[in-house]
C-alpha atoms as a PDB file:
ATOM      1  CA  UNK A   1      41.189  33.196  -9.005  1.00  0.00           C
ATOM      2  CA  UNK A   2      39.576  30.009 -10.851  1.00  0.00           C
ATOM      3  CA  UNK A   3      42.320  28.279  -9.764  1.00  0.00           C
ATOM      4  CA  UNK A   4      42.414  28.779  -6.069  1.00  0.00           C
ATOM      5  CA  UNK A   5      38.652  28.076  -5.871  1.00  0.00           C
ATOM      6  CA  UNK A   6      38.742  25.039  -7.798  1.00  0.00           C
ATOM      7  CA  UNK A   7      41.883  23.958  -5.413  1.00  0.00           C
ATOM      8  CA  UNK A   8      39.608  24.687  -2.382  1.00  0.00           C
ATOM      9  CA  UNK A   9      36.781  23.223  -3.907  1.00  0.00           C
ATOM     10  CA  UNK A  10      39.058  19.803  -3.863  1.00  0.00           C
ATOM     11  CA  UNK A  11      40.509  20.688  -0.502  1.00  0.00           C
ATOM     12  CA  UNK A  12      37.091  20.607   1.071  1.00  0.00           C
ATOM     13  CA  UNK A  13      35.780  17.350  -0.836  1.00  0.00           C
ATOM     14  CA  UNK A  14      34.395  14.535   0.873  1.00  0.00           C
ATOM     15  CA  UNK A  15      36.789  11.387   1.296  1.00  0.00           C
ATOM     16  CA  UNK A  16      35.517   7.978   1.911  1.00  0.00           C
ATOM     17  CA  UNK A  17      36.843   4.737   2.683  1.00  0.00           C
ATOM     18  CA  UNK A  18      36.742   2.491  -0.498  1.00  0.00           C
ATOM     19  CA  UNK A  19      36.913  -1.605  -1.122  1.00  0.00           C
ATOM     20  CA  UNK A  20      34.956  -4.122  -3.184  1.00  0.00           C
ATOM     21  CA  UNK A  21      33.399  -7.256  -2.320  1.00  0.00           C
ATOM     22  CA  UNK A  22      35.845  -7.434   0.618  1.00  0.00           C
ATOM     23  CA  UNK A  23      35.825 -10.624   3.028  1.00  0.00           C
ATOM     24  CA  UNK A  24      37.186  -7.887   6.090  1.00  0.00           C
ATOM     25  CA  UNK A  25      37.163  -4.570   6.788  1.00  0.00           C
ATOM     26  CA  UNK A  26      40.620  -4.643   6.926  1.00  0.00           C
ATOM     27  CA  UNK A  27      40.368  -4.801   3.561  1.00  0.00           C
ATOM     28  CA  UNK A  28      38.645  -1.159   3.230  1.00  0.00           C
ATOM     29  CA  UNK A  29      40.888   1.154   4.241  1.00  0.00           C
ATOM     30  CA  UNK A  30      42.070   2.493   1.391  1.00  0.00           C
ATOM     31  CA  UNK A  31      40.834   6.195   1.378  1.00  0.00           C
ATOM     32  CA  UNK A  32      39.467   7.919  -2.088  1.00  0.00           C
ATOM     33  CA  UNK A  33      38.756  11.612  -2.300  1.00  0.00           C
ATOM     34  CA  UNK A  34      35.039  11.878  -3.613  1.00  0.00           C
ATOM     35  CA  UNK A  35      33.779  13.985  -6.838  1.00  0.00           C
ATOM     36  CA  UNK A  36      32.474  17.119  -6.197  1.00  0.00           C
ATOM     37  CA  UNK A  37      28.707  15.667  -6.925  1.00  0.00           C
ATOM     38  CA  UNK A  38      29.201  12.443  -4.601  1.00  0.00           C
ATOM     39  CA  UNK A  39      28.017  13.641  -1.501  1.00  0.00           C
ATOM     40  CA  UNK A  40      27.559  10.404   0.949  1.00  0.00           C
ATOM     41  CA  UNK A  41      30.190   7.983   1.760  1.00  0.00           C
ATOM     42  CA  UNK A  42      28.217   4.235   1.207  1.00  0.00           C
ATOM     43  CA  UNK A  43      29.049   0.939   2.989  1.00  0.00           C
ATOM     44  CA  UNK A  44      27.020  -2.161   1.521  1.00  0.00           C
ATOM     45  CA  UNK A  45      27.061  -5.352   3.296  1.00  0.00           C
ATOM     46  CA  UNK A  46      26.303  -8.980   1.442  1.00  0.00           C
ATOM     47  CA  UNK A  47      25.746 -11.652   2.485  1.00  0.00           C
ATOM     48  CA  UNK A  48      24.928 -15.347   0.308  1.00  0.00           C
ATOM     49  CA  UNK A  49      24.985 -19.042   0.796  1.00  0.00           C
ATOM     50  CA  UNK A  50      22.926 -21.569   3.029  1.00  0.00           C
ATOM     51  CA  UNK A  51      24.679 -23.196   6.248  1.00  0.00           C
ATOM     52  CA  UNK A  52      28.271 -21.436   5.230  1.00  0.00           C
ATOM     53  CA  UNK A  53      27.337 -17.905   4.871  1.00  0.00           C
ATOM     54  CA  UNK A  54      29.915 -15.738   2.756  1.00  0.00           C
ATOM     55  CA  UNK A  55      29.708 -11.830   4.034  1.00  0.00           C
ATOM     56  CA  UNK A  56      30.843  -9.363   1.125  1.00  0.00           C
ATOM     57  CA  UNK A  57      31.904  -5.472   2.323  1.00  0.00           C
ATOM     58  CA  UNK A  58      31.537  -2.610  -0.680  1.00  0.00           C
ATOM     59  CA  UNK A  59      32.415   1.091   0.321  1.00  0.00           C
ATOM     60  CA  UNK A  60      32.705   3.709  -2.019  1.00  0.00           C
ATOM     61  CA  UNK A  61      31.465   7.293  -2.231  1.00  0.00           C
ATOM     62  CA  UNK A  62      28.019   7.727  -3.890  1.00  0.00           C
ATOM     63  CA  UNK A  63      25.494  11.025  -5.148  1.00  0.00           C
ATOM     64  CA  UNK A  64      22.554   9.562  -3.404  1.00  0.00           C
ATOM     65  CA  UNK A  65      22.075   7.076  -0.283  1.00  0.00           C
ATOM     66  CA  UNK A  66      19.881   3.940  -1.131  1.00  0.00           C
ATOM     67  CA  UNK A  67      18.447   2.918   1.923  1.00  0.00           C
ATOM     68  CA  UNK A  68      18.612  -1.113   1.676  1.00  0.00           C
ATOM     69  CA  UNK A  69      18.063  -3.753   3.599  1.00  0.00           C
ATOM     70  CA  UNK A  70      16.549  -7.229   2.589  1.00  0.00           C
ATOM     71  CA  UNK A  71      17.048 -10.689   3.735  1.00  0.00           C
ATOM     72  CA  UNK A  72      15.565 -13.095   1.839  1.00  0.00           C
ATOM     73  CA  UNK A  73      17.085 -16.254   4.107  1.00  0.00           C
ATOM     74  CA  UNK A  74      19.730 -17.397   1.712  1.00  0.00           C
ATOM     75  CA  UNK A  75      20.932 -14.034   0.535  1.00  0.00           C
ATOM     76  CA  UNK A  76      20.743 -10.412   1.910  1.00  0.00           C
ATOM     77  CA  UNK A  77      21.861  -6.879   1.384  1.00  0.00           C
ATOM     78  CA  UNK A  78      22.106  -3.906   3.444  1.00  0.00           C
ATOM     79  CA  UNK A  79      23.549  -0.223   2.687  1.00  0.00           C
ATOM     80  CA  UNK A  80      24.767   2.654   5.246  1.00  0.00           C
ATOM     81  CA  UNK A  81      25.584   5.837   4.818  1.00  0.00           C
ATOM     82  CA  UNK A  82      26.834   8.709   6.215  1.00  0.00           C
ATOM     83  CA  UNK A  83      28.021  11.986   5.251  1.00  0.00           C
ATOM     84  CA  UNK A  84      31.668  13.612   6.707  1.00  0.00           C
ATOM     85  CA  UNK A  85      34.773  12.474   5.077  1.00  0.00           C
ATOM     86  CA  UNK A  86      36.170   8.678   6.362  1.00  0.00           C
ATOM     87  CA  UNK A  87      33.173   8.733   8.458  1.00  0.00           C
ATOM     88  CA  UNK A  88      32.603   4.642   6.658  1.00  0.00           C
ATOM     89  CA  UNK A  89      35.258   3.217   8.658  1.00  0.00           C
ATOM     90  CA  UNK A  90      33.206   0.674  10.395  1.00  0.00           C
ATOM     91  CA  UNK A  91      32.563  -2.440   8.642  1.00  0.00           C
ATOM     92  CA  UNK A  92      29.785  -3.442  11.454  1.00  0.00           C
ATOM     93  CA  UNK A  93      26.721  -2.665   9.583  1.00  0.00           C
ATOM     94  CA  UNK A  94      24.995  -6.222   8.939  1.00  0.00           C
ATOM     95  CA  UNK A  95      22.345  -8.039   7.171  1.00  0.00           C
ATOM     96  CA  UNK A  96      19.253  -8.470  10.054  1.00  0.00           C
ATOM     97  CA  UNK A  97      18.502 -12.344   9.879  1.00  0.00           C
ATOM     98  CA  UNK A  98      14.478 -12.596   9.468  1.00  0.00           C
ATOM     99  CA  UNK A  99      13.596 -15.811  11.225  1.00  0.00           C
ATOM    100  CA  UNK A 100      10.140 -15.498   9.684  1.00  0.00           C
ATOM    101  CA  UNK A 101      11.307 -15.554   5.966  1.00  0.00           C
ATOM    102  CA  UNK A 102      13.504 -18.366   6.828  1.00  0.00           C
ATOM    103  CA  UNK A 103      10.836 -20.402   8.153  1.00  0.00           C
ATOM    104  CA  UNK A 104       8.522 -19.999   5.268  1.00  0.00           C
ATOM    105  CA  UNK A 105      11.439 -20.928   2.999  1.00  0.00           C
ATOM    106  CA  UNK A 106      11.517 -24.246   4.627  1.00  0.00           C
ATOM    107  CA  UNK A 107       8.013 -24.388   4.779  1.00  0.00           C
ATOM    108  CA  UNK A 108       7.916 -24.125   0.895  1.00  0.00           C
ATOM    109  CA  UNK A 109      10.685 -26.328  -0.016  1.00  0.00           C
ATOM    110  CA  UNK A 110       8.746 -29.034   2.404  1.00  0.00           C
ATOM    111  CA  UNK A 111       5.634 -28.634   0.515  1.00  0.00           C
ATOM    112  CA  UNK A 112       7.416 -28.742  -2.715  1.00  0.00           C
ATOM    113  CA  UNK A 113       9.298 -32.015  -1.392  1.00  0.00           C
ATOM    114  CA  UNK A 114       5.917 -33.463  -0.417  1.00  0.00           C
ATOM    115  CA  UNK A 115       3.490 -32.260  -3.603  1.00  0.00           C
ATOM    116  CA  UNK A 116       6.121 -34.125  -5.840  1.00  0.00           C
ATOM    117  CA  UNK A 117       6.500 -37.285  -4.191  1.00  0.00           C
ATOM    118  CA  UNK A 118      10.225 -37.482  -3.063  1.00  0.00           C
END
């Protein structure tokens, strides 16, 4: 009887779509069938660089869902999650540009341009 409920246990267990640091979501379609504690299937998109922006896509099935998203003008970060299996197929989730904390970025580097005389 252990058996059979430990075999239905797995039958029912969440699958996600996995990758790492992929440049496409072609990349991430490999499916992984979750442990029994992971409960959310989590996409995180990167992103890094100044003019030439490099985009990074991470999926893999997680115990908790980190709700993320930060932009800090020359890097940024944001997660999704969701919670039935290969429901992370969708590599469309982005990092939200903030035009604001680009500006002040300039704004500092200016004032650090001008305070030491170049």
């Amino acid at each position: 009887m252990k058996i059979f409920m430990s075999s239905m246990a797995r039958a029912f267990s969440l699958t996600c779509f996995t990758c790492q640091d992929a440049s496409s979501n072609m990349e991430c379609l490999k499916p992984a069938t979750c442990s029994e504690h992971e409960k959310y299937c989590l996409t995180t998109y990167s992103t890094r660089g100044f003019g030439k922006c490099e985009a990074f896509l991470s999926k893999k099935c997680s115990a908790f869902c980190p709700t993320i998203d930060l932009n800090i003008g020359i890097a940024g970060v944001a997660t999704s999650c969701c919670e039935t299996s290969l429901c992370n197929i969708s590599g469309a989730s982005s990092v939200k540009t903030s035009y604001a904390m680009i500006a002040l970025g300039v704004l500092a580097s200016l004032a650090c341009i001008l305070r030491l005389g170049f």
